[in-house]
N, C-alpha and C. Protein backbone atom coordinates (compact mmCIF):
# COMPACT_ATOMS: atom_id res chain seq x y z
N UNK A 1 -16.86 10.65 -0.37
CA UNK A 1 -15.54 10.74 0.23
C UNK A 1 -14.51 10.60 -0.88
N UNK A 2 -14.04 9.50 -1.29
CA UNK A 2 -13.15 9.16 -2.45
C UNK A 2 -11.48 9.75 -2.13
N UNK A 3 -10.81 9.07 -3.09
CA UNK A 3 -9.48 9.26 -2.79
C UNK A 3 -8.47 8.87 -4.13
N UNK A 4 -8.27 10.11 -4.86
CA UNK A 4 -7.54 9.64 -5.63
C UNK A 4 -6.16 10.12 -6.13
N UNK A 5 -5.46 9.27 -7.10
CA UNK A 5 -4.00 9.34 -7.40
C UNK A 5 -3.75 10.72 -7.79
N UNK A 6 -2.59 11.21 -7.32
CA UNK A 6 -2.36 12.57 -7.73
C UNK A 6 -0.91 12.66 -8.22
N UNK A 7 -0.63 13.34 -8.89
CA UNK A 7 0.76 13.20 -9.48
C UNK A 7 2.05 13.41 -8.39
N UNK A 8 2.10 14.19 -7.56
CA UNK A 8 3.12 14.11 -6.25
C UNK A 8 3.14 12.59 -5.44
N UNK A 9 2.31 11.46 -5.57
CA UNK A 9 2.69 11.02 -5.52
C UNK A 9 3.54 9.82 -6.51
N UNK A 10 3.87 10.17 -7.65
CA UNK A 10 4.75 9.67 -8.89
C UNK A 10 6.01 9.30 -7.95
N UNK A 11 6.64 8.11 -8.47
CA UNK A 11 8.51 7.79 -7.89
C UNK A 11 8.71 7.82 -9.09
N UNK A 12 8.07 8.07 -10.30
CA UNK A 12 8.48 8.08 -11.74
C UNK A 12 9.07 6.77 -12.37
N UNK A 13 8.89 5.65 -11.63
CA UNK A 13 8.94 4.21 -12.72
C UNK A 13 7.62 3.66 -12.69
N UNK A 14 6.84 3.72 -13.91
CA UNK A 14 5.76 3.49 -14.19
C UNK A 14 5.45 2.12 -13.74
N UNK A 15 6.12 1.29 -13.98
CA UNK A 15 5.61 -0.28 -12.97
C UNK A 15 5.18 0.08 -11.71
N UNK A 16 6.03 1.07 -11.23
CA UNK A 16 5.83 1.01 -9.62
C UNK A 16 4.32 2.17 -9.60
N UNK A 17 4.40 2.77 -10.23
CA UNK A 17 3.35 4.26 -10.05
C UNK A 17 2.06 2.96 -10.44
N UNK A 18 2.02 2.45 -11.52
CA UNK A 18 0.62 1.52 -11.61
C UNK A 18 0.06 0.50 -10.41
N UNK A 19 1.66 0.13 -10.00
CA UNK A 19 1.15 -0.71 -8.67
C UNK A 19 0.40 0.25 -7.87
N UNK A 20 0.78 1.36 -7.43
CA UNK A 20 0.41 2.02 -6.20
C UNK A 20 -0.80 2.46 -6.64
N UNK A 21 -1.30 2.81 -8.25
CA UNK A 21 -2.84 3.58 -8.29
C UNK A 21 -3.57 2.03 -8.24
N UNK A 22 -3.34 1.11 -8.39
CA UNK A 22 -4.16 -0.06 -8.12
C UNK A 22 -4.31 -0.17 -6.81
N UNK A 23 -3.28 -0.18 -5.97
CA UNK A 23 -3.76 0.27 -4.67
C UNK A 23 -4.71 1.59 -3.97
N UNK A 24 -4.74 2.38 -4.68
CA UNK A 24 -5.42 3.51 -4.37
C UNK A 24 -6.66 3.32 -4.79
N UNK A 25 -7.03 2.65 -5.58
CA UNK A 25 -7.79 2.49 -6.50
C UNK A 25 -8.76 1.40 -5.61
N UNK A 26 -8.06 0.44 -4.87
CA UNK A 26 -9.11 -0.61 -4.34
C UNK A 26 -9.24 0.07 -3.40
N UNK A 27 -8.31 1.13 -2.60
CA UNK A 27 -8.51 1.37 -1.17
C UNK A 27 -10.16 2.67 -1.06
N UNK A 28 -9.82 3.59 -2.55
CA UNK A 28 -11.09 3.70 -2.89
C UNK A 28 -12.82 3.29 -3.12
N UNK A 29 -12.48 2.52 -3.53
CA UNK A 29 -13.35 1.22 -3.33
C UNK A 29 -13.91 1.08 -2.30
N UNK A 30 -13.22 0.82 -0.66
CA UNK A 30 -13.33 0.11 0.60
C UNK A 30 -13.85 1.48 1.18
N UNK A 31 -13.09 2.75 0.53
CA UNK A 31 -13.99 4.11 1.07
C UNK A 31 -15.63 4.05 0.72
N UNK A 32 -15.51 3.97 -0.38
CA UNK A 32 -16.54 4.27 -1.25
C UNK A 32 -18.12 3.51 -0.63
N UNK A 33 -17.72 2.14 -0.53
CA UNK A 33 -18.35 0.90 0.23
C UNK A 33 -18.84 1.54 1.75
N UNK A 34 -17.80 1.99 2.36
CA UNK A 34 -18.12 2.11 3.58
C UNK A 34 -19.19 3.18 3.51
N UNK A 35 -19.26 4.21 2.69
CA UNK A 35 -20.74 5.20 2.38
C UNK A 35 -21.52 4.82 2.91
N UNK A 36 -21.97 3.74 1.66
CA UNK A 36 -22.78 2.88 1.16
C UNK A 36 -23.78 1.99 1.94
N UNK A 37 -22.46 1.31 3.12
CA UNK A 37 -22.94 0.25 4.05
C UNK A 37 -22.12 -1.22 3.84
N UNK A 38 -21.91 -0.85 3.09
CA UNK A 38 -20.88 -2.50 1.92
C UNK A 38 -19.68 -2.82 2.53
N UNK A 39 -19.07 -1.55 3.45
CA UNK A 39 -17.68 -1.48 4.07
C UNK A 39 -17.63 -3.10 4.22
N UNK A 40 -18.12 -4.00 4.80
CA UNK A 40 -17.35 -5.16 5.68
C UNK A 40 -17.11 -6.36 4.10
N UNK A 41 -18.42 -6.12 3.24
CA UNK A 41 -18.34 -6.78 2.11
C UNK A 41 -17.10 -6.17 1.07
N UNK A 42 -16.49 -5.29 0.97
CA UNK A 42 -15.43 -4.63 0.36
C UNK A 42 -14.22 -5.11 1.13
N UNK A 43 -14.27 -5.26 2.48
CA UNK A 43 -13.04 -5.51 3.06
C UNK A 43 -12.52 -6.81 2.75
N UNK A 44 -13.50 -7.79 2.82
CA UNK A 44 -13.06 -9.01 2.09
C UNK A 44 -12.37 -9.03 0.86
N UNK A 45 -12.95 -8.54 -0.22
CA UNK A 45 -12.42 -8.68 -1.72
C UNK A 45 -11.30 -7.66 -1.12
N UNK A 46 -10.90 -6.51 -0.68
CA UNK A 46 -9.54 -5.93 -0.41
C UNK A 46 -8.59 -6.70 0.18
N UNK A 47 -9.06 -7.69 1.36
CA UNK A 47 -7.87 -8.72 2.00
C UNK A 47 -7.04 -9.43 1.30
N UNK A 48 -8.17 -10.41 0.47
CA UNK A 48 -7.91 -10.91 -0.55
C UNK A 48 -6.59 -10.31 -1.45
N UNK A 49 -6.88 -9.12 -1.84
CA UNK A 49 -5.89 -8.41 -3.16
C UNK A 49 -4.52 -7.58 -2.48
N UNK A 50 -4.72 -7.63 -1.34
CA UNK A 50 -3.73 -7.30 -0.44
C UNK A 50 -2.49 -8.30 -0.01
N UNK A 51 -3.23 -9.51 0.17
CA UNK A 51 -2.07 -10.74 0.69
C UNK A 51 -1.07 -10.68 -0.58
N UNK A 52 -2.04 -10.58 -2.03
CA UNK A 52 -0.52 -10.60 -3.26
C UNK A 52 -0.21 -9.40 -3.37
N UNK A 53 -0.72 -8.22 -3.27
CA UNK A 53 -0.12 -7.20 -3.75
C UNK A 53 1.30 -6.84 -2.82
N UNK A 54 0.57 -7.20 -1.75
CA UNK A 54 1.91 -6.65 -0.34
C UNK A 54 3.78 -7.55 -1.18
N UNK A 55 3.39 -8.86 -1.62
CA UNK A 55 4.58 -9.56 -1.50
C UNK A 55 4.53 -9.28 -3.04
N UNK A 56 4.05 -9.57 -4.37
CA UNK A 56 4.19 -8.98 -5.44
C UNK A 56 4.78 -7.40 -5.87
N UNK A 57 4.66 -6.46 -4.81
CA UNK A 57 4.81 -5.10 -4.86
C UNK A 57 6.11 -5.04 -4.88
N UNK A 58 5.96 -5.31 -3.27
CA UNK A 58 7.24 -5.35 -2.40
C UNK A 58 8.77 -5.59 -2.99
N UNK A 59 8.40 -6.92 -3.74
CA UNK A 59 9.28 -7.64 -4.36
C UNK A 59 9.88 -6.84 -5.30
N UNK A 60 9.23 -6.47 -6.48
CA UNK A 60 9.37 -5.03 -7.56
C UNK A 60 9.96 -4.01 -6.92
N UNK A 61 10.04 -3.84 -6.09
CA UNK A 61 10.14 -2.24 -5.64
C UNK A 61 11.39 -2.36 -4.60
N UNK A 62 11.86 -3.82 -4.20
CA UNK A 62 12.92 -3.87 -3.46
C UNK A 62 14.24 -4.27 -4.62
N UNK A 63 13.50 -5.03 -5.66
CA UNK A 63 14.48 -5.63 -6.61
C UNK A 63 15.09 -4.03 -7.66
N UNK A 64 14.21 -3.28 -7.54
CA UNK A 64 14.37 -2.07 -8.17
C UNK A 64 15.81 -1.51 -7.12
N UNK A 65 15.32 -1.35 -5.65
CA UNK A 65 16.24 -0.44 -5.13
C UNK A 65 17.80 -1.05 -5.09
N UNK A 66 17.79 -2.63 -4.97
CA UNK A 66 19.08 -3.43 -4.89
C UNK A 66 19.96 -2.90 -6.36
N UNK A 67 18.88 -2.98 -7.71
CA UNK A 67 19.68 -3.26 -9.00
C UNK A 67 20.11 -1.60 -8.75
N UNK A 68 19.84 -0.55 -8.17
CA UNK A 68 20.15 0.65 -7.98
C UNK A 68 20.89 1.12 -6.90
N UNK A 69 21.16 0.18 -6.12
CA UNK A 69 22.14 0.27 -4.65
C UNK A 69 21.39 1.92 -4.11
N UNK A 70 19.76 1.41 -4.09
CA UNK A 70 19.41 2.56 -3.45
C UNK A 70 20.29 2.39 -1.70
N UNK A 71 20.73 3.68 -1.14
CA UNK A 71 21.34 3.39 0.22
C UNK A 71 20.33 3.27 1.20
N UNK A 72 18.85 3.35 1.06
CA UNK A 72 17.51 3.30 2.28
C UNK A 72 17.32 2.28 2.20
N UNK A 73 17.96 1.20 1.32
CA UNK A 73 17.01 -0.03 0.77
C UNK A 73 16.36 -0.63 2.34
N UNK A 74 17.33 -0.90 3.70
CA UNK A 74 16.99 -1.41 5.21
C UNK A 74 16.37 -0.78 5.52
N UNK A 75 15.95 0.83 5.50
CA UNK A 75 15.12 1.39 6.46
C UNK A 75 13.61 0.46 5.39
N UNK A 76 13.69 0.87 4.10
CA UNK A 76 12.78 1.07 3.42
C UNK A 76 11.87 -0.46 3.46
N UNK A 77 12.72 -1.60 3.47
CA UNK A 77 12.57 -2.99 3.27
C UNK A 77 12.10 -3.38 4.83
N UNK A 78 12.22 -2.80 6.07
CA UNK A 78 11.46 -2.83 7.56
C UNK A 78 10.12 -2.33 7.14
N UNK A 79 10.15 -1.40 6.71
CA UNK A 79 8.68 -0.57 6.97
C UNK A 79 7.80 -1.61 5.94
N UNK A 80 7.96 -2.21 4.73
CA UNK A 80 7.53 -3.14 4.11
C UNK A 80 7.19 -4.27 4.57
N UNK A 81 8.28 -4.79 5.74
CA UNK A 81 7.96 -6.14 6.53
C UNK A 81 6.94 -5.21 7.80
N UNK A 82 6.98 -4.35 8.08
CA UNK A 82 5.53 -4.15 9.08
C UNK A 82 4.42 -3.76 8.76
N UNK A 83 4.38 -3.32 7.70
CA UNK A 83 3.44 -3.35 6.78
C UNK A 83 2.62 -4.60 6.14
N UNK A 84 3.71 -5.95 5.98
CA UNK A 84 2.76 -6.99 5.88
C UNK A 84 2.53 -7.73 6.97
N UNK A 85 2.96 -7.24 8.03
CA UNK A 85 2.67 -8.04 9.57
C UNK A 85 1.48 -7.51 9.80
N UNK A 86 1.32 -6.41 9.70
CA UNK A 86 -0.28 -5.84 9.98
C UNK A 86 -1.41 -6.12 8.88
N UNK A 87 -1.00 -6.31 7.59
CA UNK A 87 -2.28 -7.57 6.59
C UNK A 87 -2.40 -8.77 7.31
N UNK A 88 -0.93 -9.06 7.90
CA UNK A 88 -1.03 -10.47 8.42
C UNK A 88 -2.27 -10.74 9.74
N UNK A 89 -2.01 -9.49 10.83
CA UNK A 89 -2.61 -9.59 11.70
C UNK A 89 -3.86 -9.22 11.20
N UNK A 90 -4.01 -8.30 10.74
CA UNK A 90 -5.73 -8.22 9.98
C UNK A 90 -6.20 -9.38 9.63
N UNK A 91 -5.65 -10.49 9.34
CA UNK A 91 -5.82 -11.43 8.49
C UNK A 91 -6.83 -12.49 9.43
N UNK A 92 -5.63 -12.65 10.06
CA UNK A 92 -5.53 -13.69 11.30
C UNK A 92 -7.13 -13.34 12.30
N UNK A 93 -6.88 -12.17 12.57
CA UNK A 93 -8.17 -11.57 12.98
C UNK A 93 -9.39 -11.64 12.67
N UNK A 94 -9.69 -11.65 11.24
CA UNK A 94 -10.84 -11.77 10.65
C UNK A 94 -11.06 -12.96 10.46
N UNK A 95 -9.92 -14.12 10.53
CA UNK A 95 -9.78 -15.17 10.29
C UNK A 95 -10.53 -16.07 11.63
N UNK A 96 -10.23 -15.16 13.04
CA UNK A 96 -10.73 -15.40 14.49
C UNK A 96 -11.94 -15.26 14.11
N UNK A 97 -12.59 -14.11 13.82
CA UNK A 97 -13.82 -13.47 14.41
C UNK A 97 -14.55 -13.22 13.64
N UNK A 98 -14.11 -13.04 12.33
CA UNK A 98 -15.08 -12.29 11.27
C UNK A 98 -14.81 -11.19 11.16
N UNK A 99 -15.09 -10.86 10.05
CA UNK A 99 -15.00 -9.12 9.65
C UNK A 99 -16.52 -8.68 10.32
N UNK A 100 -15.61 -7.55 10.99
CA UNK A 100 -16.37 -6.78 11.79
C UNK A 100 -16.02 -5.29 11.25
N UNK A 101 -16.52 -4.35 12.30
CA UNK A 101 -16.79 -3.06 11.21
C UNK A 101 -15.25 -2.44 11.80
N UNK A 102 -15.02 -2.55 13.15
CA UNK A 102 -13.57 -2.05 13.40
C UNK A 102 -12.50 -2.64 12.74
N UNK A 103 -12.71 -3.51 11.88
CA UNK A 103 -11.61 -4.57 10.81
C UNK A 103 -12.10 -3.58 9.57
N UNK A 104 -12.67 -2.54 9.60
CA UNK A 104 -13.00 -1.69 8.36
C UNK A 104 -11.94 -0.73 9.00
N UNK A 105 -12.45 0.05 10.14
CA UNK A 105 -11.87 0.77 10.28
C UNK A 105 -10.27 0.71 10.66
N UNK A 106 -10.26 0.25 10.73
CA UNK A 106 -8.29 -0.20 11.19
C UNK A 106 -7.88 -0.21 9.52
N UNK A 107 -8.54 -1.00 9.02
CA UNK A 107 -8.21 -1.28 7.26
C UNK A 107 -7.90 0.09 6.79
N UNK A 108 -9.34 1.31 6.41
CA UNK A 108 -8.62 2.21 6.43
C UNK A 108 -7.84 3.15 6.94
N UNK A 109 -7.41 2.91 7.98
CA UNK A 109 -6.54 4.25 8.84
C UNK A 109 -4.98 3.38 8.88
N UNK A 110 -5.35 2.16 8.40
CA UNK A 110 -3.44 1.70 7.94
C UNK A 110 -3.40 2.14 6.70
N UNK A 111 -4.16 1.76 5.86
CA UNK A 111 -4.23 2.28 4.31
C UNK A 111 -4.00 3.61 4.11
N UNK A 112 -4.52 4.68 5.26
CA UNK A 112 -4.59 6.29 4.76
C UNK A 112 -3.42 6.40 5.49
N UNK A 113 -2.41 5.61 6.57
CA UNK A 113 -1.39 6.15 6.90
C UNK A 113 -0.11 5.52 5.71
N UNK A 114 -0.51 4.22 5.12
CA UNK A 114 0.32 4.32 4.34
C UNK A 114 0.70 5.13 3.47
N UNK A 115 -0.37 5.78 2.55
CA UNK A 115 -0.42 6.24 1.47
C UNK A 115 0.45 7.74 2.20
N UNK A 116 0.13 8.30 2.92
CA UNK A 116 0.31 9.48 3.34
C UNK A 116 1.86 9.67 3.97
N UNK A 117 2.30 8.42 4.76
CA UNK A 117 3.12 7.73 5.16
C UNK A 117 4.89 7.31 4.01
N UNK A 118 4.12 6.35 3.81
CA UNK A 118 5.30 5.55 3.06
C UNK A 118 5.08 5.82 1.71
N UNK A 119 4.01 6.00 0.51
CA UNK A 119 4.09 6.28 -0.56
C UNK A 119 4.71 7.53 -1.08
N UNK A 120 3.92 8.52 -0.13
CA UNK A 120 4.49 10.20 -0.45
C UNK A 120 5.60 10.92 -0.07
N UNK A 121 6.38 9.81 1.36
CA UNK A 121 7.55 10.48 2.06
C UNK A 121 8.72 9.35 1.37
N UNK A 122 8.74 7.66 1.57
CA UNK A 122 9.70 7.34 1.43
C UNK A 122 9.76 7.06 -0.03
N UNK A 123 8.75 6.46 -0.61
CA UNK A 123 8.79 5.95 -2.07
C UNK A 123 9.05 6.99 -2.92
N UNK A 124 8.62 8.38 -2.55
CA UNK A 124 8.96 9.62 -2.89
C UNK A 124 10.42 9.38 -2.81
N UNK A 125 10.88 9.29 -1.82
CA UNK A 125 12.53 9.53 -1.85
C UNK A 125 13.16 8.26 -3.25
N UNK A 126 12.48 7.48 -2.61
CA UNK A 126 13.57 6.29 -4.33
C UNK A 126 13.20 6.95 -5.12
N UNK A 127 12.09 7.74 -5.64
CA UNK A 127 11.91 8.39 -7.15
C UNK A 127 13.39 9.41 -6.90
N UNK A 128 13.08 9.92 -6.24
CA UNK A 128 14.45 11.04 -6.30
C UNK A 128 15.28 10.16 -6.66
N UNK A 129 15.81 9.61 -5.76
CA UNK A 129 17.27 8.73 -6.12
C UNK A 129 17.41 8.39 -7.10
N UNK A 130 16.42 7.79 -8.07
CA UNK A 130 16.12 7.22 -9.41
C UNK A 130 16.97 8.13 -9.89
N UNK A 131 15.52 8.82 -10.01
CA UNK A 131 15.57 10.09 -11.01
C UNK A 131 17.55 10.97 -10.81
N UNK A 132 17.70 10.88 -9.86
CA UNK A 132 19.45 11.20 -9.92
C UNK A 132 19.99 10.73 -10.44
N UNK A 133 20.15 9.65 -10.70
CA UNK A 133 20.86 8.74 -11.29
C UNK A 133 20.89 8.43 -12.74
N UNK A 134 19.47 8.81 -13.34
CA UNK A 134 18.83 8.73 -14.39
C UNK A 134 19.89 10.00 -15.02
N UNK A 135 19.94 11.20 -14.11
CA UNK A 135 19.91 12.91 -14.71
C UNK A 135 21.82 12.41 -15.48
């Protein structure tokens, strides 16, 4: 299966482009696993790297749009807070019950809507804006 970084999705500030192939990169991983049979053992070490990446990312990438008076910064900074409400609830969940295999599958189909979602449509848009501003 596999899934990897492709240049359309670039916002063109390399801090931020490395965060996101590290994300692509583990979410690969949790594909890769699930082949395998490993899916529920991958989802763990992904939870894990998810609780910091979500608020470590986030943080970078909101402090970016403020020092730039990007104008989406509210739409952009919601979709970020529901985005970690749903690690949260994943969390909490596995935290109930155990990782189970539908805690795989939910894992990736938030992961493949993010990427597809919020990396390529909105984070796409701050590269533009950047990059305007830059020109």
């Amino acid at each position: 299966m596999g899934i990897q970084w492709r240049d359309s999705l670039s916002i063109g500030v390399e801090a931020i482009d490395n965060q996101h192939k590290e994300l692509l990169t583990r979410f690969d991983r949790l594909l890769n696993a699930c082949e395998s049979g490993q899916g529920i053992e991958e989802l763990k070490k992904l939870m894990t790297f998810l609780e910091d990446y979500v608020h470590s990312h986030f943080n970078d990438e909101e402090a970016l749009q403020k020092l730039h008076r990007f104008p989406g910064y509210v739409e952009h900074h919601q979709q970020h807070l529901y985005f970690i409400g749903q690690i949260k609830a994943l969390r909490e969940e596995v935290n109930r019950e155990g990782v189970l295999v539908h805690n795989v599958i939910e894992t990736n189909n938030l992961l493949l809507k993010w990427f597809l979602n919020h990396i390529s449509r909105v984070d796409a848009e701050l590269g533009r804006f950047l990059a305007s501003k830059a020109a």
